[in-house]
C-alpha atoms as a PDB file:
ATOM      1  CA  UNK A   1       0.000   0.000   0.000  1.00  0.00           C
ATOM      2  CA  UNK A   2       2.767   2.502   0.968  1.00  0.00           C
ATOM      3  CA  UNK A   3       4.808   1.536  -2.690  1.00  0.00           C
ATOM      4  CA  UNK A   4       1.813   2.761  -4.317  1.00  0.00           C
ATOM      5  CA  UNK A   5       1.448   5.708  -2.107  1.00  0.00           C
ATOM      6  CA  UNK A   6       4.232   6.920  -3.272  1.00  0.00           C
ATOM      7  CA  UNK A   7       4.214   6.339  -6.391  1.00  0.00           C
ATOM      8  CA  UNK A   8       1.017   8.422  -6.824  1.00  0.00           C
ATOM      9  CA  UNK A   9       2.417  11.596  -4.593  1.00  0.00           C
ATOM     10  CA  UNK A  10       5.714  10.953  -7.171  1.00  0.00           C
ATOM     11  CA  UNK A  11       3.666  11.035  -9.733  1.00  0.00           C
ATOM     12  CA  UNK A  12       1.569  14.215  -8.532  1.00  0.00           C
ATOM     13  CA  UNK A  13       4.987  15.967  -7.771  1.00  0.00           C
ATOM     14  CA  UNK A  14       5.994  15.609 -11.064  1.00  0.00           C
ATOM     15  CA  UNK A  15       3.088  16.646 -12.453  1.00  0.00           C
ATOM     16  CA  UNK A  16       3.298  19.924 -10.659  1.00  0.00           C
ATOM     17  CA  UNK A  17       6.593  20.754 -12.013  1.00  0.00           C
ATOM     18  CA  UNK A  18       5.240  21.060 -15.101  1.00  0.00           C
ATOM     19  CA  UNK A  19       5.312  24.496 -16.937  1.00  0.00           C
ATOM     20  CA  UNK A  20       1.505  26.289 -16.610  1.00  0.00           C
ATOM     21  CA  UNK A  21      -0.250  26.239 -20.629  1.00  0.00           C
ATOM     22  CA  UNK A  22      -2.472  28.994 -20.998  1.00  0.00           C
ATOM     23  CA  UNK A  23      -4.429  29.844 -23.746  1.00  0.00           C
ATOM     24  CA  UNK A  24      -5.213  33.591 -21.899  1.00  0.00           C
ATOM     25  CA  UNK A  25      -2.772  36.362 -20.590  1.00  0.00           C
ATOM     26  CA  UNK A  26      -0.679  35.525 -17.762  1.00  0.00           C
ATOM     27  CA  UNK A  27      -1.500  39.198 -16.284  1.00  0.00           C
ATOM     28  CA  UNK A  28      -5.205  38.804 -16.227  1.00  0.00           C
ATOM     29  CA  UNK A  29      -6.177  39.101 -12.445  1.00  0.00           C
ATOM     30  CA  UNK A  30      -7.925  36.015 -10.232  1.00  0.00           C
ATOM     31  CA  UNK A  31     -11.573  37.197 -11.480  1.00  0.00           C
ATOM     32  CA  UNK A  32     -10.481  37.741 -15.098  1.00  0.00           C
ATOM     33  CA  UNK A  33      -8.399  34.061 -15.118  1.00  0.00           C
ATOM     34  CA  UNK A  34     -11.625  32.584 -13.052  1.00  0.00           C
ATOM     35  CA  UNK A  35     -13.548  34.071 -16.201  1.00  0.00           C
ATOM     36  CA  UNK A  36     -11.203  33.006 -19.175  1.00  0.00           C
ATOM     37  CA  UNK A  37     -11.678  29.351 -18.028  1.00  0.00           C
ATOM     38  CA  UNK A  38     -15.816  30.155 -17.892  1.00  0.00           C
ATOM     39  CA  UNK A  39     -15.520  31.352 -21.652  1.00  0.00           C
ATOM     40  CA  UNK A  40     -13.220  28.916 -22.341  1.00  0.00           C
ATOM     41  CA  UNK A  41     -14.114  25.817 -21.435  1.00  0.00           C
ATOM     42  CA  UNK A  42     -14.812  23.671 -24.250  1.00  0.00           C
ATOM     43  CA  UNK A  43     -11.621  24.584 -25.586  1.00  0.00           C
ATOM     44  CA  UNK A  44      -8.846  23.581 -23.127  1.00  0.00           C
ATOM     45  CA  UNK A  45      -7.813  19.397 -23.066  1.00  0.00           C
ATOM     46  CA  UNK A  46      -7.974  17.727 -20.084  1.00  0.00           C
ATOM     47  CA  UNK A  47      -4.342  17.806 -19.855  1.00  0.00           C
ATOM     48  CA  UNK A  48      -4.696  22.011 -20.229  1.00  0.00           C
ATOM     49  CA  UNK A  49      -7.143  22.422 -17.858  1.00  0.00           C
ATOM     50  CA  UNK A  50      -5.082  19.583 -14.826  1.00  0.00           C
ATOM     51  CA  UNK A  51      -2.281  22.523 -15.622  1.00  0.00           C
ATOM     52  CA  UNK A  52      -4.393  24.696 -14.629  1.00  0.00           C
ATOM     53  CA  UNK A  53      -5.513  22.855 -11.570  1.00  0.00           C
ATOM     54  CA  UNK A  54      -2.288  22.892 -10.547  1.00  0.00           C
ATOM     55  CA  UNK A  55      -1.402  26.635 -10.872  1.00  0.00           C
ATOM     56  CA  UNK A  56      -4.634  27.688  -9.082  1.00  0.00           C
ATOM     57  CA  UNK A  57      -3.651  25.486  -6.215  1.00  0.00           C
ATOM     58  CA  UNK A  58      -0.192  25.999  -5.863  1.00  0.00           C
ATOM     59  CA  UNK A  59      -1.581  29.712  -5.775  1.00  0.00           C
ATOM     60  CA  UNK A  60      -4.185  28.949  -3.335  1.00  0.00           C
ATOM     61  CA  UNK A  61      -6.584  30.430  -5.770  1.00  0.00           C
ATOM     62  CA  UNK A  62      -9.777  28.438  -4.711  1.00  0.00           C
ATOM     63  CA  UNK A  63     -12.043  29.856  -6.729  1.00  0.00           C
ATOM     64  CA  UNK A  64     -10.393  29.550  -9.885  1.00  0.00           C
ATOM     65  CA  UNK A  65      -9.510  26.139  -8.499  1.00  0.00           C
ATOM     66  CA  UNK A  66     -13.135  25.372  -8.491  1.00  0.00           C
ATOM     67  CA  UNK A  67     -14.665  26.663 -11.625  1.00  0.00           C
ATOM     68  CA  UNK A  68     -11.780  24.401 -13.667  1.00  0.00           C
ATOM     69  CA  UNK A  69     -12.995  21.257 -11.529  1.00  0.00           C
ATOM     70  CA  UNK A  70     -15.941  22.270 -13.233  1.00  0.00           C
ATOM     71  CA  UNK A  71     -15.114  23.086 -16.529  1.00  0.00           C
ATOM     72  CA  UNK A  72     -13.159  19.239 -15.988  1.00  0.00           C
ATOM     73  CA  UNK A  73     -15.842  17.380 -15.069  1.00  0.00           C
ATOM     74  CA  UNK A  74     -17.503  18.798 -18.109  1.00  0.00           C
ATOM     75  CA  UNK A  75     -15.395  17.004 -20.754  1.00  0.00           C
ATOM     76  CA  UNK A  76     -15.223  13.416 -18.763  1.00  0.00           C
ATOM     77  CA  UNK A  77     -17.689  11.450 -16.981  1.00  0.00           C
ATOM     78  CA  UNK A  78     -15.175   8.974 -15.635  1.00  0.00           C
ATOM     79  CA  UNK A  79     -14.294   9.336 -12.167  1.00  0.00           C
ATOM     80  CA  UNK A  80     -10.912   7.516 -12.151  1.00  0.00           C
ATOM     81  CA  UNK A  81      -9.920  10.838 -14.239  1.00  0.00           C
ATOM     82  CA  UNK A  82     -10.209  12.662 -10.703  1.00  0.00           C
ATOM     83  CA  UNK A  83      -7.907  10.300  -9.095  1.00  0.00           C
ATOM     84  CA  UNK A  84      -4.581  12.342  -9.966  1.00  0.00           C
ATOM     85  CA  UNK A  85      -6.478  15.614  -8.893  1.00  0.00           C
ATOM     86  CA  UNK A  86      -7.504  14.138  -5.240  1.00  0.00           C
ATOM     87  CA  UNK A  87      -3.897  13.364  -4.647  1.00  0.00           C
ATOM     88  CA  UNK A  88      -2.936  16.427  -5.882  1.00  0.00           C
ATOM     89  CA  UNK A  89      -4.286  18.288  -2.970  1.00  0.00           C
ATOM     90  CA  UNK A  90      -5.138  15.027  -0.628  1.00  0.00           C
ATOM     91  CA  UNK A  91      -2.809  16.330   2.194  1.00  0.00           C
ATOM     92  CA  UNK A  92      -4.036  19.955   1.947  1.00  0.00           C
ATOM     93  CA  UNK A  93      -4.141  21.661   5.395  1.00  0.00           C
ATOM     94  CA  UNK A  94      -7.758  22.910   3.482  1.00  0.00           C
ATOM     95  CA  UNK A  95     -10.122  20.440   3.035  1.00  0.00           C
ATOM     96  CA  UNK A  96     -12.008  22.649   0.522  1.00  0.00           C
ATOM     97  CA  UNK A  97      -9.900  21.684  -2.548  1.00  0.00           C
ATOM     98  CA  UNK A  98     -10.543  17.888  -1.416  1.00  0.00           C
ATOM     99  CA  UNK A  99     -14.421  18.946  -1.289  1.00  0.00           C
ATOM    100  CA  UNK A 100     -14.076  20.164  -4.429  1.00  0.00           C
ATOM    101  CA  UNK A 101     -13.313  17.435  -5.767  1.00  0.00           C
ATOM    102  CA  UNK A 102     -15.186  14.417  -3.608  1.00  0.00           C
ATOM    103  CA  UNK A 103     -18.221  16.626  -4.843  1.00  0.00           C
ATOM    104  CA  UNK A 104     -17.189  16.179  -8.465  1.00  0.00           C
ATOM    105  CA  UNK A 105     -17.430  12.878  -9.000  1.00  0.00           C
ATOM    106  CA  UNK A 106     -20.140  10.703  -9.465  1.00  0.00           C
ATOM    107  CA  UNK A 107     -19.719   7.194  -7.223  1.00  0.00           C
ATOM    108  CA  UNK A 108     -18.527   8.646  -3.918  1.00  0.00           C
ATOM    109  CA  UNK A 109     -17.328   5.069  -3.213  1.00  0.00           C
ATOM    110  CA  UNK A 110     -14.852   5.185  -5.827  1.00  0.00           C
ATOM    111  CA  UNK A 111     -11.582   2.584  -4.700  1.00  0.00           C
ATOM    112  CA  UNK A 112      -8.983   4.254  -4.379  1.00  0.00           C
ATOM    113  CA  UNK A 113      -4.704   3.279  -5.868  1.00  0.00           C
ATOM    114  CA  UNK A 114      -4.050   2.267  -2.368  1.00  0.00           C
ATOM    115  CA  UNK A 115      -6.642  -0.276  -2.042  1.00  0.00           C
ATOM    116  CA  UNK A 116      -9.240   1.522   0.083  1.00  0.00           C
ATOM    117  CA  UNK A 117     -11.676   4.306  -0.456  1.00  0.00           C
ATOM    118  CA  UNK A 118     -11.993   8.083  -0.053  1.00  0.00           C
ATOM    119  CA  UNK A 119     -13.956   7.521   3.275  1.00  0.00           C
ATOM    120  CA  UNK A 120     -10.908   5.645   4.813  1.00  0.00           C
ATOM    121  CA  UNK A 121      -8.309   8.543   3.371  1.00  0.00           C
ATOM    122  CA  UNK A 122     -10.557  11.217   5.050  1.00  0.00           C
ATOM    123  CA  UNK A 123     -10.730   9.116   8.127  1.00  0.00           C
ATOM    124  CA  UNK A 124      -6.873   8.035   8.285  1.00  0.00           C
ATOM    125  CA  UNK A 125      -6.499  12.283   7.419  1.00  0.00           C
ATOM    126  CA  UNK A 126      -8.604  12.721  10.816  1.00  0.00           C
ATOM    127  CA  UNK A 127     -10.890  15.304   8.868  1.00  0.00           C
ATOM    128  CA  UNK A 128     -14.424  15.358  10.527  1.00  0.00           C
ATOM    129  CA  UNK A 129     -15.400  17.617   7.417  1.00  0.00           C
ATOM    130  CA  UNK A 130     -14.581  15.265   4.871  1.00  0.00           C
ATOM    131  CA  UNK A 131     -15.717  12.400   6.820  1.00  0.00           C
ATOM    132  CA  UNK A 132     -18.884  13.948   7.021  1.00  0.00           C
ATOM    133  CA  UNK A 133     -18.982  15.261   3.762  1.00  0.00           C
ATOM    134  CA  UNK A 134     -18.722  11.850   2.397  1.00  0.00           C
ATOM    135  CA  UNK A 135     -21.627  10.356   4.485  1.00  0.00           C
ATOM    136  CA  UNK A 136     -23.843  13.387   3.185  1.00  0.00           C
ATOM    137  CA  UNK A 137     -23.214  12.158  -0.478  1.00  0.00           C
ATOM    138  CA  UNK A 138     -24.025   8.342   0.223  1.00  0.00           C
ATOM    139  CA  UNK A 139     -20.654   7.005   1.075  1.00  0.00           C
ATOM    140  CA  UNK A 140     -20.355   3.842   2.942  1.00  0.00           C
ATOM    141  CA  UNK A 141     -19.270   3.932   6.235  1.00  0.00           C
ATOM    142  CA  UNK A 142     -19.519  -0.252   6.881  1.00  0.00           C
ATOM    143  CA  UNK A 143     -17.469  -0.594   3.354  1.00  0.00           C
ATOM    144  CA  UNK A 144     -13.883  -2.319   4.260  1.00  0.00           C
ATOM    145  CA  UNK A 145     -10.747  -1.924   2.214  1.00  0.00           C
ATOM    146  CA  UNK A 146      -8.288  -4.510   0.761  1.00  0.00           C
ATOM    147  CA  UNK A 147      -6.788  -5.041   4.420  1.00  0.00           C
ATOM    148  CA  UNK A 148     -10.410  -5.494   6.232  1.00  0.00           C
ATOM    149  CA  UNK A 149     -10.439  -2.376   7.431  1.00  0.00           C
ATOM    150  CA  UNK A 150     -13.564   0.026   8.241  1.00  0.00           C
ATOM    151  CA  UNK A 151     -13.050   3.529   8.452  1.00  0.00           C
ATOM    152  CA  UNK A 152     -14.320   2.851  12.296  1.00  0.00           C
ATOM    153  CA  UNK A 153     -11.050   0.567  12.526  1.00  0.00           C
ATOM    154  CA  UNK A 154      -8.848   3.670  11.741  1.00  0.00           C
ATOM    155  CA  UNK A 155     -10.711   5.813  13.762  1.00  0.00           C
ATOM    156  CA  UNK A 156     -10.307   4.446  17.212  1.00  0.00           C
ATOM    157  CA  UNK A 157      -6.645   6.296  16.622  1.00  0.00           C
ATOM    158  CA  UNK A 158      -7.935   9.771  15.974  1.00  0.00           C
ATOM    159  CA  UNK A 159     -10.366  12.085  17.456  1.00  0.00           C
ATOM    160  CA  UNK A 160     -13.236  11.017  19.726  1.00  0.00           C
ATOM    161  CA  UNK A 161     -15.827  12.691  17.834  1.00  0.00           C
ATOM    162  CA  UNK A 162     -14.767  10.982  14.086  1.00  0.00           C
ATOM    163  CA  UNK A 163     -14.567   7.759  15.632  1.00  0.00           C
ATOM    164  CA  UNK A 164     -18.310   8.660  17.134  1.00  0.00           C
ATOM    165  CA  UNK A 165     -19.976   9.977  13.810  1.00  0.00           C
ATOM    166  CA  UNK A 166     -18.803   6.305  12.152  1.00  0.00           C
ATOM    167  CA  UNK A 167     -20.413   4.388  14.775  1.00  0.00           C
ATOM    168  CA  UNK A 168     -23.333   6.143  14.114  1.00  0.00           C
ATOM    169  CA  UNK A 169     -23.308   5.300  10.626  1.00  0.00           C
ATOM    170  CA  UNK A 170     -21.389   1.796  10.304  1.00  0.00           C
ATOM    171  CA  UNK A 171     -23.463  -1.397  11.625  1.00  0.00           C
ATOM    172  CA  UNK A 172     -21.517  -3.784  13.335  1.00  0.00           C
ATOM    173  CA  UNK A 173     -22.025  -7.555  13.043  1.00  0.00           C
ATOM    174  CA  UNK A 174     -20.936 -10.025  15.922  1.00  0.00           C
ATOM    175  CA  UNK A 175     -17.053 -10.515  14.143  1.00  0.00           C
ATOM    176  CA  UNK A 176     -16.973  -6.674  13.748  1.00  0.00           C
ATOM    177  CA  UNK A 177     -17.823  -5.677  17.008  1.00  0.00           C
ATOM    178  CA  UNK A 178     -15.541  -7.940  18.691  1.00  0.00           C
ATOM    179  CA  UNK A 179     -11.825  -6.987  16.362  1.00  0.00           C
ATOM    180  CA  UNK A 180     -13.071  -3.333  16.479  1.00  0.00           C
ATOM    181  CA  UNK A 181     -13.490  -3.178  20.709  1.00  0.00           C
ATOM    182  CA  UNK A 182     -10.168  -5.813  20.931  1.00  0.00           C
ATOM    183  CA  UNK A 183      -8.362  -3.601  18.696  1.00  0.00           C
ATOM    184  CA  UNK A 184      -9.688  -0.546  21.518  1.00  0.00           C
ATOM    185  CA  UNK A 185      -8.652  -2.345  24.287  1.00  0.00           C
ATOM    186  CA  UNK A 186      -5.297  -3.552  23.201  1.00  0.00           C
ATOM    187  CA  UNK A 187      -4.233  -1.024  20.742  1.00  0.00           C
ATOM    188  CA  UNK A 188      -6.017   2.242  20.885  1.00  0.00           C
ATOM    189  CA  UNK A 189      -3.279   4.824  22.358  1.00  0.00           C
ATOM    190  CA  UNK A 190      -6.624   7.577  23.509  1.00  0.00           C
ATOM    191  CA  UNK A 191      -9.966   7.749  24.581  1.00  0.00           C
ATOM    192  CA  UNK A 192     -10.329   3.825  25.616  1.00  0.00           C
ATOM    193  CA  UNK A 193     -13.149   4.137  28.082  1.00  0.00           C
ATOM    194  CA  UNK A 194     -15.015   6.836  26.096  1.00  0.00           C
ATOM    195  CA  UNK A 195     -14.823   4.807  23.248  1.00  0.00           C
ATOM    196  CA  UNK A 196     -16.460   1.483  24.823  1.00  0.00           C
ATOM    197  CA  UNK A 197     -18.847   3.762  26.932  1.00  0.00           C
ATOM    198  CA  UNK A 198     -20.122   5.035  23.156  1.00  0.00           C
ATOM    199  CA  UNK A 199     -20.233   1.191  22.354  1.00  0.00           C
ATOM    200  CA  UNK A 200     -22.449  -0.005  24.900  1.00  0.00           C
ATOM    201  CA  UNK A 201     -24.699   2.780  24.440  1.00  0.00           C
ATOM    202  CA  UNK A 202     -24.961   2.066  20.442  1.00  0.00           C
ATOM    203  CA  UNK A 203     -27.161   0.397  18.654  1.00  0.00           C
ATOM    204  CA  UNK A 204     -24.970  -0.689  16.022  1.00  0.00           C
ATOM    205  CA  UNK A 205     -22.055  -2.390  18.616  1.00  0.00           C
ATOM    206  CA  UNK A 206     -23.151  -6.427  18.362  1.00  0.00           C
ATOM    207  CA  UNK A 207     -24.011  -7.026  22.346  1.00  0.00           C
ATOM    208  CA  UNK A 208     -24.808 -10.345  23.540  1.00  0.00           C
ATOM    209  CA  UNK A 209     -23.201 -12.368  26.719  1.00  0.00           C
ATOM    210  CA  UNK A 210     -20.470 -13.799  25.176  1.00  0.00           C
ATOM    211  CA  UNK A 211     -19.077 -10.397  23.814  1.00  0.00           C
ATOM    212  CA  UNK A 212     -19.636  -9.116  26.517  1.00  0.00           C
ATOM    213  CA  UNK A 213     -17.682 -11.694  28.770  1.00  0.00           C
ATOM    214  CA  UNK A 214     -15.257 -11.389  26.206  1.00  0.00           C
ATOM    215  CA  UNK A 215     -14.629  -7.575  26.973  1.00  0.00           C
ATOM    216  CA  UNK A 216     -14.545  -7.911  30.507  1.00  0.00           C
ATOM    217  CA  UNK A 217     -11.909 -10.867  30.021  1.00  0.00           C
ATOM    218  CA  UNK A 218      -9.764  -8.392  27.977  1.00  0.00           C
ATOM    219  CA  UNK A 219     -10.077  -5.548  30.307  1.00  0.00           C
ATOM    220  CA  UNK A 220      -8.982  -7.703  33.244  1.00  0.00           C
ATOM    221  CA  UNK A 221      -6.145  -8.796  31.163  1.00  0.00           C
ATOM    222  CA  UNK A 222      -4.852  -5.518  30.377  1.00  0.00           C
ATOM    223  CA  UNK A 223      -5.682  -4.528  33.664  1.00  0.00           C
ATOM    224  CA  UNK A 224      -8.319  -1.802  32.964  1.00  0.00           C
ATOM    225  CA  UNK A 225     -10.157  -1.846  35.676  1.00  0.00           C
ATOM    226  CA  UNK A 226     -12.359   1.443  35.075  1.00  0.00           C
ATOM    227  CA  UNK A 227     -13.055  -0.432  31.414  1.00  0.00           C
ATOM    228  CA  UNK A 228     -14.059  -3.973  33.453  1.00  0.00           C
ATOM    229  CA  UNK A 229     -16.290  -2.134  35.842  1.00  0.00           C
ATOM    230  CA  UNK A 230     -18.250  -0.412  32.944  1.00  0.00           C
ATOM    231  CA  UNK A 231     -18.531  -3.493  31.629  1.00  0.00           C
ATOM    232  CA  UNK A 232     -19.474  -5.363  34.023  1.00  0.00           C
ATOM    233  CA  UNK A 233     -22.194  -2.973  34.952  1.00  0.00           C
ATOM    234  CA  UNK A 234     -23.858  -3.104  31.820  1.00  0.00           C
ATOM    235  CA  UNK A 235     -23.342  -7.030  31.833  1.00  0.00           C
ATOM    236  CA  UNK A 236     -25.435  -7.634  35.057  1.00  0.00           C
ATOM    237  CA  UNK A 237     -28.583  -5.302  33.602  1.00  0.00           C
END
């Protein structure tokens, strides 16, 4: 997964030292250049118009930015197309040029180079926005990538509230429930009692007796005893 990781950010790099084709002035201001690529849509290439993608983002230009995701989506209806573009600005510190383009393409559960989908990339990115974002649009929050991992999975390492709005939206069978709260106990590095408190109290953990023994077997291994009383509380109701 990492090999092609890299590969594609290569790839994007390279990309992005590419000289900038324009068929307008280089002096026009951001509203003129936002208006040449309105007027001119039909005749830029694809190629022409990812050039341009890159300029307006390497000159934080979102505006300009979006009206050529526009003016791409256009001329293709084939979302692998916006593959190269979502890397492009994947690891933004703005999660409005990822919007851009998670809003610009048609199966929101596209897969993804690295063998899982833009759900997991916005969850392993820690973005609540994107995350939720994706939802919005239909994406599928029980949907597990090539290494059987759900978002959910990646979440238990990030913020409390991410890994809350996936339980909320991912149902958990029996086989789920139990990796995803073993994987809490014994790997989570944060937020290990909040995180089985907001299990319990879900609808979509798997609860029955044997889990349940099985959690407060864990916790008593690892010697979490705050985790085995909660447990155990909720056991004897």
């Amino acid at each position: 997964m990492k090999e092609i990781m890299y590969i594609v950010i290569l790839a994007a790099i390279s990309l992005a030292t590419l000289p900038v084709c324009s068929k307008g002035n280089k002096n026009l201001g951001n509203n003129e250049l936002v208006g040449e690529v309105e007027s001119n849509c039909d005749k830029y290439s694809k190629d022409e118009l990812f050039q341009k993608l890159m300029d307006s983002y390497s000159s934080k230009d979102l505006k300009r930015y979006s009206t050529t995701i526009s003016c791409f989506r256009s001329q293709t209806s084939n979302d692998e197309e916006f593959i190269p573009i979502f890397y492009l600005v994947a690891y933004s510190d703005d999660d409005s040029y990822v919007l851009e383009v998670i809003e610009s393409i048609n199966n929101i559960n596209l897969k993804l180079p690295t063998e899982e989908y833009i759900i997991h990339f916005a969850t392993e990115k820690g973005s609540m926005k994107l995350v939720e974002r994706i939802i919005e649009l239909g994406g599928n929050a029980n949907v597990k990538s090539d290494f059987n991992l759900m978002p959910i999975d990646i979440a238990i390492q990030k913020d409390l509230g991410l890994f809350e709005l996936l339980l909320k939206n991912t149902k958990l069978n029996r086989r789920d429930s139990k990796n995803l709260v073993s994987s809490i106990i014994m790997h989570s590095n944060r937020n290990k009692f909040a995180m089985v408190e907001l299990l319990l109290k879900s609808d979509n953990f798997y609860k029955d007796k044997e889990l349940l023994d099985y959690m407060e077997y864990i916790s008593s291994l690892r010697g979490y005893n705050d985790i085995l009383g909660l447990v155990k509380g909720y056991n004897s109701n």
